[in-house]
Structure formats: C-alpha cells, structure tokens
PDB file of N, CA and C in Angstrom:
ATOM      1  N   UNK A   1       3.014  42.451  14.588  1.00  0.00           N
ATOM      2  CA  UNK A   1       1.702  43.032  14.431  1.00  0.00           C
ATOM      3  C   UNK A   1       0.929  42.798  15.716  1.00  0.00           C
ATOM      4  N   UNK A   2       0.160  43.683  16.296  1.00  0.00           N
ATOM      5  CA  UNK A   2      -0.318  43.620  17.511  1.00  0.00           C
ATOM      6  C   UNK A   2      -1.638  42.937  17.243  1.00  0.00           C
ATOM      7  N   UNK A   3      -2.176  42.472  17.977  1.00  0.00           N
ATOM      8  CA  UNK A   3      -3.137  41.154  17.956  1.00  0.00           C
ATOM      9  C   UNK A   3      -4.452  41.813  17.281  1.00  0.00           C
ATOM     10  N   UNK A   4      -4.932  43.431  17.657  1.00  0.00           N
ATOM     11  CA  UNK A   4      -5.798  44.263  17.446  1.00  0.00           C
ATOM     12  C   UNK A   4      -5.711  44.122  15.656  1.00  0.00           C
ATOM     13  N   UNK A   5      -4.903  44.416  15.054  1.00  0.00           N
ATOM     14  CA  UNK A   5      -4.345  44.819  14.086  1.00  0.00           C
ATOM     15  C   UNK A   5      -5.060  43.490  13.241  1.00  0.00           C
ATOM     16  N   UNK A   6      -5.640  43.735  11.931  1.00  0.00           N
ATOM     17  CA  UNK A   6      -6.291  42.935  11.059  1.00  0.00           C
ATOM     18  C   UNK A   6      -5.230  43.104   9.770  1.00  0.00           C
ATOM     19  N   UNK A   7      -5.565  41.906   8.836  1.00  0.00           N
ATOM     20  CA  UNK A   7      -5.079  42.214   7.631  1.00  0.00           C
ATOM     21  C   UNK A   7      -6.031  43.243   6.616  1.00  0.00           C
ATOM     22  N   UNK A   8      -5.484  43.297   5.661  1.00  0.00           N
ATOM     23  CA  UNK A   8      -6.348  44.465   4.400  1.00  0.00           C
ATOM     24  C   UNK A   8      -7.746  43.487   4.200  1.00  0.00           C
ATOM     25  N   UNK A   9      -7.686  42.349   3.822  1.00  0.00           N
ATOM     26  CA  UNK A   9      -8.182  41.658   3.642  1.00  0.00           C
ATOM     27  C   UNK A   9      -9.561  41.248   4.281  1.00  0.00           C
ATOM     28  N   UNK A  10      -9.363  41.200   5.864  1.00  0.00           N
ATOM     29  CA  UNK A  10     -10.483  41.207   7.045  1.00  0.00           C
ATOM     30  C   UNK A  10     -11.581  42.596   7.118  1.00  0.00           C
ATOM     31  N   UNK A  11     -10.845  43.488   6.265  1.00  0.00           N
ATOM     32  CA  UNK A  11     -11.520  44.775   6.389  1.00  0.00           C
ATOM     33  C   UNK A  11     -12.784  45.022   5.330  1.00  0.00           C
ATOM     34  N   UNK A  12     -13.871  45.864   5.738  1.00  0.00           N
ATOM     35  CA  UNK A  12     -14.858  46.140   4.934  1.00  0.00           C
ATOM     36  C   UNK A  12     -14.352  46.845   4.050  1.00  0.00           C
ATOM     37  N   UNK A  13     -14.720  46.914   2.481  1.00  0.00           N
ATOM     38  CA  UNK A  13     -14.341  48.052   1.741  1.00  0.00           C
ATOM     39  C   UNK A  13     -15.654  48.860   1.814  1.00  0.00           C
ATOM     40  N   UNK A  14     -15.284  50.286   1.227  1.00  0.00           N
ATOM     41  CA  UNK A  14     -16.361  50.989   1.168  1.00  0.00           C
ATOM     42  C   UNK A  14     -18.072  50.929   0.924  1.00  0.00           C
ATOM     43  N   UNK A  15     -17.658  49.821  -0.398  1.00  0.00           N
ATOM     44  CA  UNK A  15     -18.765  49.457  -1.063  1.00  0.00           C
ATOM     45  C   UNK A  15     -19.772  47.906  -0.245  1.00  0.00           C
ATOM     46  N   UNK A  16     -18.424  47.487   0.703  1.00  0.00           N
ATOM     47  CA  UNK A  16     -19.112  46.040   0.942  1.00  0.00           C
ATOM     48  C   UNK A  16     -19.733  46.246   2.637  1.00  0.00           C
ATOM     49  N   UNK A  17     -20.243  45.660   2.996  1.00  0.00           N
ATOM     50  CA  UNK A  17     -20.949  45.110   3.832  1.00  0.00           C
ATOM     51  C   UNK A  17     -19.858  44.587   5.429  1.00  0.00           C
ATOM     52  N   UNK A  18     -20.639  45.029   6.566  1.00  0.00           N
ATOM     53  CA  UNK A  18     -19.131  44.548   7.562  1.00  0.00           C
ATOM     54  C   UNK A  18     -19.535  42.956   7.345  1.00  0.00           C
ATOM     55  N   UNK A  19     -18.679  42.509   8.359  1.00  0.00           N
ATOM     56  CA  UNK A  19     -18.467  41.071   7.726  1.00  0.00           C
ATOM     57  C   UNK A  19     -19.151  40.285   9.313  1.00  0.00           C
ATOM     58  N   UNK A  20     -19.470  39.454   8.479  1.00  0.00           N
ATOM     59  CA  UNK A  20     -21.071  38.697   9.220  1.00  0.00           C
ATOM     60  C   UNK A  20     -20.290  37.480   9.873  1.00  0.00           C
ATOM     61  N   UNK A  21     -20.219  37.684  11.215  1.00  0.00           N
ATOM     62  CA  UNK A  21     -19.300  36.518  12.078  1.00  0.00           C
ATOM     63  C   UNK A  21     -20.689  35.940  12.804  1.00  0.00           C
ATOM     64  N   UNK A  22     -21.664  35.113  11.717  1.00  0.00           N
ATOM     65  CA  UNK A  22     -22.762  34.439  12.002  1.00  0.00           C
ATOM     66  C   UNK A  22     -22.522  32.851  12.188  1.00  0.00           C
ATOM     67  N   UNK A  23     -22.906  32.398  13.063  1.00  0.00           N
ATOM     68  CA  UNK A  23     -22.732  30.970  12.667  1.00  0.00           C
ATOM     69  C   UNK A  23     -24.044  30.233  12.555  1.00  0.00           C
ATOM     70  N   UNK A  24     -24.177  29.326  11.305  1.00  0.00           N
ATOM     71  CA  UNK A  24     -25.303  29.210  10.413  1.00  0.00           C
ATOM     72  C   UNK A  24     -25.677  27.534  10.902  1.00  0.00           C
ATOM     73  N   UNK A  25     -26.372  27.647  12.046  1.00  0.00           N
ATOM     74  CA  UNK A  25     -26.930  26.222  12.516  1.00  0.00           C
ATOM     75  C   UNK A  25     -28.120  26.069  11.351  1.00  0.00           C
ATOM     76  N   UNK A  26     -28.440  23.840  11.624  1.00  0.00           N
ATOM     77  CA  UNK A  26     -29.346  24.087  10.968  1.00  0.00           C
ATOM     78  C   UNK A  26     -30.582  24.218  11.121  1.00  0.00           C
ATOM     79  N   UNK A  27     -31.082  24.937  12.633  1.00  0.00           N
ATOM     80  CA  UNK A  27     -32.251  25.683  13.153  1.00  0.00           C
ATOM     81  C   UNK A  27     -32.198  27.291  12.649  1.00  0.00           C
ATOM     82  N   UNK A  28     -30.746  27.492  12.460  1.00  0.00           N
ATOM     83  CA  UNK A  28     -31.077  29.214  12.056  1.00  0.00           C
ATOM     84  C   UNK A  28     -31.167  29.139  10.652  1.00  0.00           C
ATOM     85  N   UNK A  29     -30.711  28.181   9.708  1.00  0.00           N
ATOM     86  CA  UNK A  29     -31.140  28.404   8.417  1.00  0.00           C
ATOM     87  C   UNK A  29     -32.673  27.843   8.003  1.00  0.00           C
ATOM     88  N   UNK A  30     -32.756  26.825   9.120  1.00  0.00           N
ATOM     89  CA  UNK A  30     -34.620  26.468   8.570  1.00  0.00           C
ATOM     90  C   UNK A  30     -35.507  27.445   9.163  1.00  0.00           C
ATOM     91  N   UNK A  31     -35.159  28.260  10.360  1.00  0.00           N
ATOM     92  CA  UNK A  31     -35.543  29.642  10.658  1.00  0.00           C
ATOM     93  C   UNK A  31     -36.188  30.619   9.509  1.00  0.00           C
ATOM     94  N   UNK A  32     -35.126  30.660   8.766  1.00  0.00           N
ATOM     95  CA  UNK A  32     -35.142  31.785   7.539  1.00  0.00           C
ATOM     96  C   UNK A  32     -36.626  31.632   6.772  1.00  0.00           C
ATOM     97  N   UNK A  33     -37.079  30.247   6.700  1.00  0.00           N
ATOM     98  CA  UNK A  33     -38.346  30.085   5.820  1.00  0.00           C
ATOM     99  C   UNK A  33     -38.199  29.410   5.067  1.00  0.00           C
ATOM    100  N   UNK A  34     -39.407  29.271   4.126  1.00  0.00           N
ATOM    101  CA  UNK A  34     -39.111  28.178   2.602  1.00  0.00           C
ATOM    102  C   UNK A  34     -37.984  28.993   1.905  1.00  0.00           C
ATOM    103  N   UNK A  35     -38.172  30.139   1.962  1.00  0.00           N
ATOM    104  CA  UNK A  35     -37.111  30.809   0.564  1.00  0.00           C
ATOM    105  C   UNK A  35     -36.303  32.294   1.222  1.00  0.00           C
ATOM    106  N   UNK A  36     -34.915  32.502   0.851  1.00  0.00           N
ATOM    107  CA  UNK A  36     -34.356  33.675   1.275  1.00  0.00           C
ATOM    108  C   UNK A  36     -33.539  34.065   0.238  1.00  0.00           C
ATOM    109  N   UNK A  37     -32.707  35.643   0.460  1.00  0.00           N
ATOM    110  CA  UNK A  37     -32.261  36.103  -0.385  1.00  0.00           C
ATOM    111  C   UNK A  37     -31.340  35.638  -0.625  1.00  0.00           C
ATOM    112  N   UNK A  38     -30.768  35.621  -1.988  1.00  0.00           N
ATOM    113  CA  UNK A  38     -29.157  35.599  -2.495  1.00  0.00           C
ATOM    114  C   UNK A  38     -28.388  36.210  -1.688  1.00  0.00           C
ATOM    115  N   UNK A  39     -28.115  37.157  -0.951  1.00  0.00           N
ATOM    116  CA  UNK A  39     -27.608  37.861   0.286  1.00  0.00           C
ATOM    117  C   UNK A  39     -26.986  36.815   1.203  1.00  0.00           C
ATOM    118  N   UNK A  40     -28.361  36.526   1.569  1.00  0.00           N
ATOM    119  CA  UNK A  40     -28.341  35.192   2.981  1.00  0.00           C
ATOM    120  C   UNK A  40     -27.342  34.541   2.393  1.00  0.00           C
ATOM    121  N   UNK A  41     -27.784  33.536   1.599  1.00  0.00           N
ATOM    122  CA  UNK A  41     -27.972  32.025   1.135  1.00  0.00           C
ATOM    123  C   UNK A  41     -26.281  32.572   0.812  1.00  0.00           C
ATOM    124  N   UNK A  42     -25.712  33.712  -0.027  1.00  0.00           N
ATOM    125  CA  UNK A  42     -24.199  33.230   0.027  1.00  0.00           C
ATOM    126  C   UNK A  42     -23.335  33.205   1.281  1.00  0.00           C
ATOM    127  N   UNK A  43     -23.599  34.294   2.137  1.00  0.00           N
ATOM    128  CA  UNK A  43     -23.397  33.892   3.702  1.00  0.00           C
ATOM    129  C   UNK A  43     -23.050  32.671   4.252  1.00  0.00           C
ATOM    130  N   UNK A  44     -24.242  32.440   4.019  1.00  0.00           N
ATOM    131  CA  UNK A  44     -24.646  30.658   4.812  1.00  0.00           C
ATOM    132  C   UNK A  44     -23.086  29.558   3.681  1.00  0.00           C
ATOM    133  N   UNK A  45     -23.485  29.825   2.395  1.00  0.00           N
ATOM    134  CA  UNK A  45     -21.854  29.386   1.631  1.00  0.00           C
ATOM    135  C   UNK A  45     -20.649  29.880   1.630  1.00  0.00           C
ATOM    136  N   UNK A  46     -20.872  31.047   2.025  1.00  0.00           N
ATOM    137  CA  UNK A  46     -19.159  31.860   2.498  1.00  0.00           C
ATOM    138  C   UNK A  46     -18.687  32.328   0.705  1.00  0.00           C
ATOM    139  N   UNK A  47     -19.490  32.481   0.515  1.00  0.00           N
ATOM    140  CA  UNK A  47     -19.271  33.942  -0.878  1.00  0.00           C
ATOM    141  C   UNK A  47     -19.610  35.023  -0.706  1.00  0.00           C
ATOM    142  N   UNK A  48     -19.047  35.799  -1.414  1.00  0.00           N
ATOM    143  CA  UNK A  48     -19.268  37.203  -1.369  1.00  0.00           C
ATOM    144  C   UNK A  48     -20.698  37.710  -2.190  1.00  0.00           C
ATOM    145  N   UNK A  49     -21.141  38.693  -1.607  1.00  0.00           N
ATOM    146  CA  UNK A  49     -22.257  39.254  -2.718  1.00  0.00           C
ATOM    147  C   UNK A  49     -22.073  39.408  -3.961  1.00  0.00           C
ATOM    148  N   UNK A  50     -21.161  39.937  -3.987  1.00  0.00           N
ATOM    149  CA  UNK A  50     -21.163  40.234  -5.840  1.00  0.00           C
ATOM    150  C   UNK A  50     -20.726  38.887  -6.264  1.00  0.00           C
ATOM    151  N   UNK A  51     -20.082  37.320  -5.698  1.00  0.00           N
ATOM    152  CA  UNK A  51     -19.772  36.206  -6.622  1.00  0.00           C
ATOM    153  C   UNK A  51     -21.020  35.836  -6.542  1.00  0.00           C
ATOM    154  N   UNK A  52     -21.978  35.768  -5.692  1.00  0.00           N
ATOM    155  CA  UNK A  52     -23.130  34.960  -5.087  1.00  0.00           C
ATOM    156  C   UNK A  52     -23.995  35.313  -6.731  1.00  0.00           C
ATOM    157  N   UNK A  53     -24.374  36.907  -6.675  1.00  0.00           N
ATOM    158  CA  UNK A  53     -25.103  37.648  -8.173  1.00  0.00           C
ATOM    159  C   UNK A  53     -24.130  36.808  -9.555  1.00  0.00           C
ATOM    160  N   UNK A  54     -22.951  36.926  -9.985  1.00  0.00           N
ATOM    161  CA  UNK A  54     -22.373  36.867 -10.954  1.00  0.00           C
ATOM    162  C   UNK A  54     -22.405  34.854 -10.847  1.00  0.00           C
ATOM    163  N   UNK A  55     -22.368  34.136  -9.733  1.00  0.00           N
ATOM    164  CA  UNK A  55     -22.806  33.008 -10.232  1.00  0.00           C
ATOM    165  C   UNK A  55     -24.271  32.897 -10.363  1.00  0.00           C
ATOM    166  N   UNK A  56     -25.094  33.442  -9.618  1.00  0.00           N
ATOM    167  CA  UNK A  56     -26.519  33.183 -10.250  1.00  0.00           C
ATOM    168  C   UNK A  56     -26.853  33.576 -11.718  1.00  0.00           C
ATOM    169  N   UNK A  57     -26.141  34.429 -12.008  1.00  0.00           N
ATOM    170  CA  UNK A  57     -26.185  34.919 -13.993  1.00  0.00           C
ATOM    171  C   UNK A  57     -26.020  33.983 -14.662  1.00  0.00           C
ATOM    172  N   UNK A  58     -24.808  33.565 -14.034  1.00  0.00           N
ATOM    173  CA  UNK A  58     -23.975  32.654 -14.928  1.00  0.00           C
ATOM    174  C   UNK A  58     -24.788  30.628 -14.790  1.00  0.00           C
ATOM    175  N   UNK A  59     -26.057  30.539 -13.871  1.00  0.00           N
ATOM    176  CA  UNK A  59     -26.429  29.631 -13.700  1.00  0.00           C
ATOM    177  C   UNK A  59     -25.884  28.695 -12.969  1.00  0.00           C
ATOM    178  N   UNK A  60     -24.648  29.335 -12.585  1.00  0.00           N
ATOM    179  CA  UNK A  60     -23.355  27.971 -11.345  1.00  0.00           C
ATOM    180  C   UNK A  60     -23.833  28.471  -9.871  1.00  0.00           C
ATOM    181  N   UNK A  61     -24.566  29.041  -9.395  1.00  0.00           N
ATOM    182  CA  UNK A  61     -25.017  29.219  -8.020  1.00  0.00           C
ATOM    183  C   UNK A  61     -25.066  27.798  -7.387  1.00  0.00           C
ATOM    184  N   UNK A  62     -24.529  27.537  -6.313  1.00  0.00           N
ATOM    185  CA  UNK A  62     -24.240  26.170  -5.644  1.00  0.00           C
ATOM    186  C   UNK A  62     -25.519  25.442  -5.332  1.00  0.00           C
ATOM    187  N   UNK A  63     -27.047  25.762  -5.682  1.00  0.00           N
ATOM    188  CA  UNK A  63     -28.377  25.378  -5.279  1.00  0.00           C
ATOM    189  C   UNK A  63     -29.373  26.213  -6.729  1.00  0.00           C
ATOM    190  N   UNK A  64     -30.233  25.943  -7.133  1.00  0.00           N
ATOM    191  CA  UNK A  64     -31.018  26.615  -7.330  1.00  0.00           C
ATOM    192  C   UNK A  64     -31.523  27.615  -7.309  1.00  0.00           C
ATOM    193  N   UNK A  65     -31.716  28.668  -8.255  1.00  0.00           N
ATOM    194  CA  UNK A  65     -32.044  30.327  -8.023  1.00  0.00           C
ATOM    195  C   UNK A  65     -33.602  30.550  -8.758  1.00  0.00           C
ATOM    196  N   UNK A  66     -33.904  31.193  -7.798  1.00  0.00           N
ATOM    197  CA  UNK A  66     -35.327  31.494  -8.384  1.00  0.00           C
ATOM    198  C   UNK A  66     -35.423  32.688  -8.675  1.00  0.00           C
ATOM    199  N   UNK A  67     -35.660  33.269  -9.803  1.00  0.00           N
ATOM    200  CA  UNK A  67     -35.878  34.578 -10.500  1.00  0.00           C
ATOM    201  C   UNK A  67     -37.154  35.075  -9.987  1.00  0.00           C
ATOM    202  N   UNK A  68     -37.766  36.047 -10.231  1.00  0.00           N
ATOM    203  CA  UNK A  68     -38.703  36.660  -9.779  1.00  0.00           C
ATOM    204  C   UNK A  68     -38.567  38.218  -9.921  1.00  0.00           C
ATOM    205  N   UNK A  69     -38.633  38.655 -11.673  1.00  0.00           N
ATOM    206  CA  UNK A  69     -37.929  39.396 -11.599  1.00  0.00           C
ATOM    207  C   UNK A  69     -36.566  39.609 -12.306  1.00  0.00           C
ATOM    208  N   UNK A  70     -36.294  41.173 -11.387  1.00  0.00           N
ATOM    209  CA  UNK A  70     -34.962  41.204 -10.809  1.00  0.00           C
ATOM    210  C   UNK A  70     -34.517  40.804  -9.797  1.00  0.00           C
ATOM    211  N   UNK A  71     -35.455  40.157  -8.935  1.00  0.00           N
ATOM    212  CA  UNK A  71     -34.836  39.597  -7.963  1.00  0.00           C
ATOM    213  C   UNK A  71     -34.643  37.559  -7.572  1.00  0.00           C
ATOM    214  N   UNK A  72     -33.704  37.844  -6.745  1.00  0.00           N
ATOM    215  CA  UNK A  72     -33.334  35.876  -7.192  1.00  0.00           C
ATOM    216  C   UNK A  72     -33.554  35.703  -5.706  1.00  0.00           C
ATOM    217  N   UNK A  73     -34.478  34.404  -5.184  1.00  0.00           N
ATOM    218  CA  UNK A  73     -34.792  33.594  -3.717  1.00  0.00           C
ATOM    219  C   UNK A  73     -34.459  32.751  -3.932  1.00  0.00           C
ATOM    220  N   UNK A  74     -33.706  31.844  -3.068  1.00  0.00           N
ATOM    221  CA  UNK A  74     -33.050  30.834  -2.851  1.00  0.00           C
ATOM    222  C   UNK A  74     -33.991  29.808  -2.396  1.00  0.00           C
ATOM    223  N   UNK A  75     -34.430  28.992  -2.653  1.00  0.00           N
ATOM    224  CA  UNK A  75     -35.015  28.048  -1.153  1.00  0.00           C
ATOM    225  C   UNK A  75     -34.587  27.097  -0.359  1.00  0.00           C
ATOM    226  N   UNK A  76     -35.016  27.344   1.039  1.00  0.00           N
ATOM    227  CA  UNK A  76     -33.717  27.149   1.942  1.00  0.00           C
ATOM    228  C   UNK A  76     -33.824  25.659   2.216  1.00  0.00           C
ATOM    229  N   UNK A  77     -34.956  24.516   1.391  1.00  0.00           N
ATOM    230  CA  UNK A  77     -34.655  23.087   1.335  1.00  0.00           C
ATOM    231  C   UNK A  77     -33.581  22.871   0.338  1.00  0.00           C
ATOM    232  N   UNK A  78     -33.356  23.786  -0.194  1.00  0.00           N
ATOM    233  CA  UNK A  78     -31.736  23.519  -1.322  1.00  0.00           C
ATOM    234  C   UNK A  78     -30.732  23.774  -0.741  1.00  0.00           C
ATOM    235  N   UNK A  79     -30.928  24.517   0.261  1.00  0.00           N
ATOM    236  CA  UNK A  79     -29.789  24.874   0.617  1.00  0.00           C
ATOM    237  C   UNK A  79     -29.147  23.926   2.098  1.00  0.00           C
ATOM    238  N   UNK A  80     -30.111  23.490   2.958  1.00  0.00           N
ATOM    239  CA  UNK A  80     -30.135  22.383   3.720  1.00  0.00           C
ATOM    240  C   UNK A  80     -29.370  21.124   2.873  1.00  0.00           C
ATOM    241  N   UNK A  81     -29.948  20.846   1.747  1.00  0.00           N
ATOM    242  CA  UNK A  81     -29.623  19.464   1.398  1.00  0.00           C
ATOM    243  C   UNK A  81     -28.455  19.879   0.271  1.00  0.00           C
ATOM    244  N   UNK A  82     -28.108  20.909  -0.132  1.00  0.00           N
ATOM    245  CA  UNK A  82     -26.450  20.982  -0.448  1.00  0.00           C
ATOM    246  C   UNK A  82     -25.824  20.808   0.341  1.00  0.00           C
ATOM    247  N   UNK A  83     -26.197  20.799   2.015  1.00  0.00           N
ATOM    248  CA  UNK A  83     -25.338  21.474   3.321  1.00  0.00           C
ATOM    249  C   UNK A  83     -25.010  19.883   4.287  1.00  0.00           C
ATOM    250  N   UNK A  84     -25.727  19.123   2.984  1.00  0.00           N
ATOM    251  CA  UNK A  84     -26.094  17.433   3.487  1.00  0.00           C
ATOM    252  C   UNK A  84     -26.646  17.745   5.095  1.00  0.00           C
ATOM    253  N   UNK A  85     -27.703  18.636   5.325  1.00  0.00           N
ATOM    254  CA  UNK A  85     -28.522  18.506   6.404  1.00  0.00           C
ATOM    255  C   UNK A  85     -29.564  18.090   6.247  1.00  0.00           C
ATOM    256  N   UNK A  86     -30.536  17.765   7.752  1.00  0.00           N
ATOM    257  CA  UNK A  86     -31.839  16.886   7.492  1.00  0.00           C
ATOM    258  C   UNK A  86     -32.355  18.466   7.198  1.00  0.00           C
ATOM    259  N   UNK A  87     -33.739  18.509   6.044  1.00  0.00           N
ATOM    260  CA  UNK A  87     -34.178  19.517   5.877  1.00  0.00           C
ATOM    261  C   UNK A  87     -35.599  19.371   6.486  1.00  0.00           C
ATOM    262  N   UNK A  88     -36.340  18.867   7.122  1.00  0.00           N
ATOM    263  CA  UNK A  88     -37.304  18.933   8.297  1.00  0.00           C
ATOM    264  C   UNK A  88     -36.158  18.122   9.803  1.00  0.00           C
ATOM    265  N   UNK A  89     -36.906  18.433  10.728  1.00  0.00           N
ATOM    266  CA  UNK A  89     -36.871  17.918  12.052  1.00  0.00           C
ATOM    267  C   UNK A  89     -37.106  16.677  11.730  1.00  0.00           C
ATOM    268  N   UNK A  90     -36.063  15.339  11.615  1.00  0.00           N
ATOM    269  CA  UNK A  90     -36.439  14.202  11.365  1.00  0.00           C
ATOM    270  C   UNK A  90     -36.655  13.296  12.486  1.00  0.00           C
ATOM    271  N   UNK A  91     -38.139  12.780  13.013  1.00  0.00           N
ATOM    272  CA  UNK A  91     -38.182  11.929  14.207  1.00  0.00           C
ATOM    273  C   UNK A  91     -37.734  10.545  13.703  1.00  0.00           C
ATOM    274  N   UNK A  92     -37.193   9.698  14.368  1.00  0.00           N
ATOM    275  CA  UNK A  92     -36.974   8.423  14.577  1.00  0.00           C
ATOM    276  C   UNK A  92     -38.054   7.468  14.157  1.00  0.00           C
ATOM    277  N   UNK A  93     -38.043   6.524  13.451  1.00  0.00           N
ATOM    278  CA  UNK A  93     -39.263   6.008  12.903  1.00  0.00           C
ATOM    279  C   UNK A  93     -39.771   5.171  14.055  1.00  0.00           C
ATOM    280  N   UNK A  94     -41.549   4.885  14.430  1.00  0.00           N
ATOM    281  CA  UNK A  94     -41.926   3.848  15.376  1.00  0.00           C
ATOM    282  C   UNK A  94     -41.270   3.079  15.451  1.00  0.00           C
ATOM    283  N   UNK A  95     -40.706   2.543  16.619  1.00  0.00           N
ATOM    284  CA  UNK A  95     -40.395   0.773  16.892  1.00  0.00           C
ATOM    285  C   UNK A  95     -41.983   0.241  16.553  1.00  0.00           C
ATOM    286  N   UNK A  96     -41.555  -1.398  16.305  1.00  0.00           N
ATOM    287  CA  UNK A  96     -42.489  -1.753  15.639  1.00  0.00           C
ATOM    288  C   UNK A  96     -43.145  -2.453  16.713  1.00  0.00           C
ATOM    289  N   UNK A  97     -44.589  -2.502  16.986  1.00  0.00           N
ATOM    290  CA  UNK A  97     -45.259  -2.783  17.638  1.00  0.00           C
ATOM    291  C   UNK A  97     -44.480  -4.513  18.438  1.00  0.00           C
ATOM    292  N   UNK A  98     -44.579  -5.117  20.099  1.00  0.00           N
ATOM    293  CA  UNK A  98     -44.085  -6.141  20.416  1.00  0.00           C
ATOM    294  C   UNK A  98     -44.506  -7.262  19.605  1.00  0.00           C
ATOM    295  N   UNK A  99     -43.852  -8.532  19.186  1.00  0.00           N
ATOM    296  CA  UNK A  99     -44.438  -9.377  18.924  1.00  0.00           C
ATOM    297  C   UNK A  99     -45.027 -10.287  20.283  1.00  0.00           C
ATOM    298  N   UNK A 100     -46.310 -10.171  19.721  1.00  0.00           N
ATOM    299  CA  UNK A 100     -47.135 -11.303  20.843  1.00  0.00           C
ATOM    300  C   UNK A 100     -47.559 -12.771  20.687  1.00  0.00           C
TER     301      UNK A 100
END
C-alpha cells in the first residue's frame, strides 16, 4: 500500500465530519471558555459525535452534561479535571516571609 493510501477507516463518511488532527493543550481547552459543545468536548476525549450524544442520553458522558434544552454544554472545568489538568493557571504559593 503506498504511503498516500489510508485505510476505510481514516476516511470521512458522508454523514461525518473530516477528522480533526487538533491537538488539545491545556491553554486551548481553557481557551474554549467556562462551557462548550458536546461536539468539542468529545474531540478533546477522542469520541465520535454520535457516541459523545448517545452517551450523554444515556447519562455515561465522561464529565457532566448540561441540558439546556435540546442542547447539551459541557463545562470545560470538568473537562480539565477529568483530563487530571490544573483547571486555572496555578501560581506557586508565596515563600514564606525570612525568619528574622
């Protein structure tokens, strides 16, 4: 198989979406805001859209889903701290003043 050459598998189907060769630092996901779509947020977990919807139904979404609606926002401090990332910019605490 020539190097060009993909499997069936790597390929978009009609219905889906091309495929998102994003890489999800954790400045580009605290980027996103307090809250993003089910879209994103399975991305950022490496599911597909339609498992991302059919686990939010089903209540097994890997974080928290917020309804609103028909529509479901993720918020992206759930999704940081599933990702065991710091979810603010964490500074180093004061050294403690010299003893004198």
């Amino acid at each position: 198989m020539a190097s060009s050459d993909h499997h069936f598998a790597d390929r978009p189907g009609p219905d889906s979406e091309q495929p998102d060769d994003t890489v999800w630092t954790v400045d580009r996901i605290r980027a996103l805001g307090p809250v993003t779509d089910i879209a994103t947020a399975a991305r950022i977990f490496g599911l597909s859209r339609a498992a991302a919807y059919e686990l939010a139904k089903r209540g097994q979404f890997p974080v928290a889903v917020l309804r609103f609606g028909s529509r479901y926002r993720i918020p992206v401090a759930a999704i940081l701290h599933a990702l065991h990332l710091p979810v603010a910019d964490e500074q180093p605490p004061d050294p403690p003043p010299p003893a004198t």
